[in-house]
Protein backbone atom coordinates (compact mmCIF):
# COMPACT_ATOMS: atom_id res chain seq x y z
CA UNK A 1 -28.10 -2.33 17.96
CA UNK A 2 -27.26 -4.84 14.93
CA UNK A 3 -30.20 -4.65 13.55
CA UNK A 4 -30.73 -0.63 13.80
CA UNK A 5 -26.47 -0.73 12.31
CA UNK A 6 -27.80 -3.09 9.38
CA UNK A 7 -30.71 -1.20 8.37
CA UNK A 8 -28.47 2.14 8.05
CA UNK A 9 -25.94 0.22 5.99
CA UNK A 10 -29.04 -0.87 3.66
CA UNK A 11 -30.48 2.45 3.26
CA UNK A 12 -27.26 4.02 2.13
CA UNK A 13 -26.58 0.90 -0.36
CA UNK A 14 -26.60 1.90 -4.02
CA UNK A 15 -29.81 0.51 -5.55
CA UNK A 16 -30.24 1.40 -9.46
CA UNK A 17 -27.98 -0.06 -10.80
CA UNK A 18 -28.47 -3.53 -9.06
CA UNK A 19 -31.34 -6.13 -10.28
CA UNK A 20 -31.33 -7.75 -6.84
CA UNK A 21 -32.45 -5.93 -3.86
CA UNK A 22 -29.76 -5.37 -0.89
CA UNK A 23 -29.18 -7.40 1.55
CA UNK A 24 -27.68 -6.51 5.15
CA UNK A 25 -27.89 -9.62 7.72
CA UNK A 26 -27.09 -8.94 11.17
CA UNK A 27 -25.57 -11.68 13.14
CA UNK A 28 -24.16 -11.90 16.55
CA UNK A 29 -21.38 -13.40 17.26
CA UNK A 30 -18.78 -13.58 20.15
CA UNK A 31 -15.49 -14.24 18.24
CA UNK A 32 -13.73 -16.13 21.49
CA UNK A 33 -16.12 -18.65 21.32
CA UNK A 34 -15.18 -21.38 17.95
CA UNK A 35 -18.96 -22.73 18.25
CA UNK A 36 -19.93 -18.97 17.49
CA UNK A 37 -17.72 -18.46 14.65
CA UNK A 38 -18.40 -21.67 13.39
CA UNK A 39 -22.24 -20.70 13.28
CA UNK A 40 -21.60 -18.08 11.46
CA UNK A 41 -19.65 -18.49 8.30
CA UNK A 42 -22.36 -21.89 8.33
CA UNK A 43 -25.27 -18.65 8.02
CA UNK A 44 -23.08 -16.70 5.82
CA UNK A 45 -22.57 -19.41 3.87
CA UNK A 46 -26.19 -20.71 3.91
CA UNK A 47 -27.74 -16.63 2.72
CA UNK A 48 -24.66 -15.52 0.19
CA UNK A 49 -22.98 -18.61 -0.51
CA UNK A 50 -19.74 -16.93 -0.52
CA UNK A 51 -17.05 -15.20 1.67
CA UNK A 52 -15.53 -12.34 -0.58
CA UNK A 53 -14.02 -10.20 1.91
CA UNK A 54 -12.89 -10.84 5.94
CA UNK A 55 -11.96 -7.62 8.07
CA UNK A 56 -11.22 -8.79 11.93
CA UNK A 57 -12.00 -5.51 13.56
CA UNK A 58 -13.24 -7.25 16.53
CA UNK A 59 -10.85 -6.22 19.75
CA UNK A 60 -10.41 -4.01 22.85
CA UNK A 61 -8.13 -3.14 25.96
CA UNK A 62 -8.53 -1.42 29.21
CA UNK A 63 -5.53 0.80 30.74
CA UNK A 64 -3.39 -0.48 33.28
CA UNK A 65 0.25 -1.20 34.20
CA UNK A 66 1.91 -4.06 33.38
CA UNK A 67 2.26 -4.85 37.08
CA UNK A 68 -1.15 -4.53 37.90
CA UNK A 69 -2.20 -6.82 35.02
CA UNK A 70 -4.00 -9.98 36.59
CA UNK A 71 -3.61 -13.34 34.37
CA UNK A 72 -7.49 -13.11 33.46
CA UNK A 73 -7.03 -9.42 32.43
CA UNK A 74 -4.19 -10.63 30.36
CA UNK A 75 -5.97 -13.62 28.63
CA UNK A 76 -9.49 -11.99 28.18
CA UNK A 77 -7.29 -9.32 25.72
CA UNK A 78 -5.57 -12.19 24.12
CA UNK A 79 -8.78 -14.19 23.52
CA UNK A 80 -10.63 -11.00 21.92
CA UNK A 81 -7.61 -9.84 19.93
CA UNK A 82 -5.49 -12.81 18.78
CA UNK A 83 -7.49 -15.61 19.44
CA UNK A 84 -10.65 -13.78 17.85
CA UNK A 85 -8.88 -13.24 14.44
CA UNK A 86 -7.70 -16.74 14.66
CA UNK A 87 -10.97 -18.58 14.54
CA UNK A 88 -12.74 -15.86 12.18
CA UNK A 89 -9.81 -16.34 9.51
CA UNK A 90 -9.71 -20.03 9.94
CA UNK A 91 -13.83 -20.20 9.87
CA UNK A 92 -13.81 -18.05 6.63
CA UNK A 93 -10.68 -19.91 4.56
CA UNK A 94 -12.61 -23.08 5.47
CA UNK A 95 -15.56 -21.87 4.81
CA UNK A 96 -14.67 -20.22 1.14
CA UNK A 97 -12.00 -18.92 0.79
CA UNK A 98 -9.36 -21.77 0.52
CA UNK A 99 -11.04 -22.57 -3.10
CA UNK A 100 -11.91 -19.02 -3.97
CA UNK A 101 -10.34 -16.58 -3.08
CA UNK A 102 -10.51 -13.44 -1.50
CA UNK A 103 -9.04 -10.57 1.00
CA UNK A 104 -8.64 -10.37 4.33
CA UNK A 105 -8.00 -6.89 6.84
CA UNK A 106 -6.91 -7.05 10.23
CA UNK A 107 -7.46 -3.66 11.97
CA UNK A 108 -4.10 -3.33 14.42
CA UNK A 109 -3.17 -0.45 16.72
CA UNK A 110 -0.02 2.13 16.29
CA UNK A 111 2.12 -0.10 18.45
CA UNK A 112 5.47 0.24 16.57
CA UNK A 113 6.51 2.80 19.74
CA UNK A 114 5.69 0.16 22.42
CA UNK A 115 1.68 0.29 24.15
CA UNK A 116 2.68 1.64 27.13
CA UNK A 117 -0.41 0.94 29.65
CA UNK A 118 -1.76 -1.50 27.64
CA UNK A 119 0.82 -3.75 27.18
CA UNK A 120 -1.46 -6.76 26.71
CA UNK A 121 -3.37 -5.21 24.14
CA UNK A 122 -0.13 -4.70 22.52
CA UNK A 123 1.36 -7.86 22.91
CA UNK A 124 -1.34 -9.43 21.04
CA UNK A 125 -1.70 -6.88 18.22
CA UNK A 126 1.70 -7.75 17.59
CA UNK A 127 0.89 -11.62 17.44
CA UNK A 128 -1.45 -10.90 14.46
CA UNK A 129 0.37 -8.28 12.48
CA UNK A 130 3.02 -11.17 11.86
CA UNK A 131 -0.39 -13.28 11.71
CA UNK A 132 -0.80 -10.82 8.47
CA UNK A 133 2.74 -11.60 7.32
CA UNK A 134 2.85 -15.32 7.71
CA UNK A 135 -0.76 -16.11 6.07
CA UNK A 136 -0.05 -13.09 3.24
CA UNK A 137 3.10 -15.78 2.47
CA UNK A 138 1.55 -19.07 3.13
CA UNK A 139 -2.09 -18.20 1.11
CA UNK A 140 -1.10 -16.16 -1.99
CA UNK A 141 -0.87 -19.45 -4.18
CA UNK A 142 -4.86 -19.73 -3.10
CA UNK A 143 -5.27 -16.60 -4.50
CA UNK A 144 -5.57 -14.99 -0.61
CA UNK A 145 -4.43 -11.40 -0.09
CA UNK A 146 -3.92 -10.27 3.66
CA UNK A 147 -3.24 -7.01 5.02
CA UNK A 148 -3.68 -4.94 8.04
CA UNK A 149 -4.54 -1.52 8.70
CA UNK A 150 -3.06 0.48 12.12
CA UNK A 151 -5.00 3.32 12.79
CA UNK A 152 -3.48 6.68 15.07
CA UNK A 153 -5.54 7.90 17.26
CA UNK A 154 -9.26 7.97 16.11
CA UNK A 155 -12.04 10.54 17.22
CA UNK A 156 -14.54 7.94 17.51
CA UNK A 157 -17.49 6.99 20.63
CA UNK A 158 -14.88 4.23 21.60
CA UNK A 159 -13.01 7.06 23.27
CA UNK A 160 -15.34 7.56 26.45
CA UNK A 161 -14.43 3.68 27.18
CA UNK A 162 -10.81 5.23 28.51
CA UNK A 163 -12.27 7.83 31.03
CA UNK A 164 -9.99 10.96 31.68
CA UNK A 165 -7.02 9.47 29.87
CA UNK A 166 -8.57 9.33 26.74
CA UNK A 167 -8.35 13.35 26.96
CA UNK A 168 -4.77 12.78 27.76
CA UNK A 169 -3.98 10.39 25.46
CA UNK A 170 -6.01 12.70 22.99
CA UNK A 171 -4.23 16.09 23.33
CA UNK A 172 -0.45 14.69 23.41
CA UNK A 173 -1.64 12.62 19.88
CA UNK A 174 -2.26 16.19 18.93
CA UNK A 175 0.76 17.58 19.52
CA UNK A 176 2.99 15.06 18.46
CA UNK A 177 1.85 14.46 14.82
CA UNK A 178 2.29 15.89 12.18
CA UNK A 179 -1.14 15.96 10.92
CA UNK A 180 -2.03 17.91 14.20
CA UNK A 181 -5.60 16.58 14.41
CA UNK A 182 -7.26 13.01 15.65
CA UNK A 183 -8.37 10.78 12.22
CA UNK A 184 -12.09 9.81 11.85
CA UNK A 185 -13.46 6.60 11.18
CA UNK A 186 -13.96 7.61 7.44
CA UNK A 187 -10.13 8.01 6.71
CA UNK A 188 -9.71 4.21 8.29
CA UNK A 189 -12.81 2.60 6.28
CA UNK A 190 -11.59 4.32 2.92
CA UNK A 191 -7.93 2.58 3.97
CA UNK A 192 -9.49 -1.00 4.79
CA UNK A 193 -12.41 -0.21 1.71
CA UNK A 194 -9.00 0.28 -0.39
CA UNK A 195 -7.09 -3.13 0.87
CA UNK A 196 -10.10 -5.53 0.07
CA UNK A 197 -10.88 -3.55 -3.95
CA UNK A 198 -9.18 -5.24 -6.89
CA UNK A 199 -7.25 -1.98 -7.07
CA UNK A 200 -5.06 -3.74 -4.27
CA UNK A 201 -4.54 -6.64 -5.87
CA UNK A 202 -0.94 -6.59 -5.97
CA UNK A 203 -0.86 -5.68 -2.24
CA UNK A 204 -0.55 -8.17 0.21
CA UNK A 205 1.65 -8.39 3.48
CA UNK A 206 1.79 -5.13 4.15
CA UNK A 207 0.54 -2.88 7.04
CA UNK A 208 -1.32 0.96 5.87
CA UNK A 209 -0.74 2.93 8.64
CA UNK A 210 -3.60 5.21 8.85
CA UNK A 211 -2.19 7.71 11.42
CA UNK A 212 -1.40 11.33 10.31
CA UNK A 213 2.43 10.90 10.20
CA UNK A 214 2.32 10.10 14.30
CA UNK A 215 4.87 6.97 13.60
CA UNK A 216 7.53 9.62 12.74
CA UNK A 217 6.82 11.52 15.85
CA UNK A 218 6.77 11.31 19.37
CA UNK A 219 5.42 8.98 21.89
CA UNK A 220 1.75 8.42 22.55
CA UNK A 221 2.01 9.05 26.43
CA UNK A 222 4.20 11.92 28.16
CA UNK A 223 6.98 9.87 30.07
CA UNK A 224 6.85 10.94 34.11
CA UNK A 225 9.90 12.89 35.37
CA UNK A 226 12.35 10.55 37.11
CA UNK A 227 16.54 10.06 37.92
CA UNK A 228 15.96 5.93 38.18
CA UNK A 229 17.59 5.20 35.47
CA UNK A 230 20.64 3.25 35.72
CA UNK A 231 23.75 4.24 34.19
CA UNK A 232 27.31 2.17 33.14
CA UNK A 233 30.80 3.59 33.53
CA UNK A 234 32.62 5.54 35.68
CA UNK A 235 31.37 8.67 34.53
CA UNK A 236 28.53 10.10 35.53
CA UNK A 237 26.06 12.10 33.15
């Protein structure tokens, strides 16, 4: 599958106006694992010599509630998510970018409403959008911009992972944003292509919400009918 995804990036590369030919390398590489990552900004290194550009788009979650979560489920998400971004961004600064330069994206999830059902997930997209903050601070005297993107609710082949509840999920994103449509993998590239180009360069720190206007709307899933709630004072509503 890498090497069929590298090939179609190739083909599509510009090639007149280059004197070098294009060249896509497809490495595997499970981001939990330090030994990994450390292999791989050693090959990077070792075929380009340089590390221009870092987008952590590596993560996942399954649906559940909170109090079904086991500890496993809870740390598997963590390890993908947070701990994933971690090591790549620490591989890559050591690697080049501490003397160089350079951008990084992390790719987040429209969390600012809660991530009901997915709480984990949540919980650890939240540990690296102030991982974006903190290092946008702490690396812009190295000449190191950092930024994230949050994407809505994208019409992508990731969607079948959910089962029914990505239909759901789908059709109340619908209805509560303003766009009134799903976004498509193309709006988030041009968003993440647009955070890494020098015509960002006086953008760092921030987070480009990439979700049709659903942050000013309503919640992601329908809350259930209940009179559970408790309520203070002597009144009653």
């Amino acid at each position: 599958m890498l090497v069929a995804a590298a090939d179609e990036i190739k083909a599509q590369l510009p090639t007149k106006h280059s004197s070098r030919s294009n060249v896509v390398v497809p490495i595997a590489c499970d981001v939990r694992d330090e030994g990994q990552v450390k292999r791989l900004f050693e090959r990077v290194m070792s075929v380009f010599h340089r590390v221009d550009y870092v987008v952590n788009n590596a993560g996942g979650q399954f649906v559940s509630p909170f109090e079904n979560l086991s500890l496993n489920g809870w740390n598997a998400v963590h390890r993908l998510n947070s701990t994933g971004t971690f090591l790549v961004t620490k591989y890559a600064f050591e690697a080049y970018l501490k003397d160089h330069g350079g951008a990084i994206v992390n790719v987040l999830v429209a969390m600012d409403k809660g991530f009901p059902y997915a709480s984990h997930s949540g919980a650890s997209r939240a540990a690296v959008e102030n991982l974006t903050k903190s290092l946008a601070y702490e690396w812009a005297s190295r000449g190191i911009r950092v930024n994230a993107v949050t994407p809505g609710t994208i019409e992508s082949s990731g969607l079948k992972n959910y089962g029914p509840v990505a239909q759901q999920v789908c059709e109340s994103y619908s209805a509560n944003t303003p766009a009134r449509r799903l976004g498509t993998v193309e709006e988030v590239s041009a968003a993440v292509v647009f955070l890494l180009s020098p015509a960002a360069a006086y953008t760092t720190g921030t987070n480009a919400l990439v979700d049709g206007g659903w942050n000013l709307a309503g919640a992601l899933v329908p809350l259930p009918q209940h009179i559970r709630y408790p309520v203070y004072g002597a009144s009653k509503l």
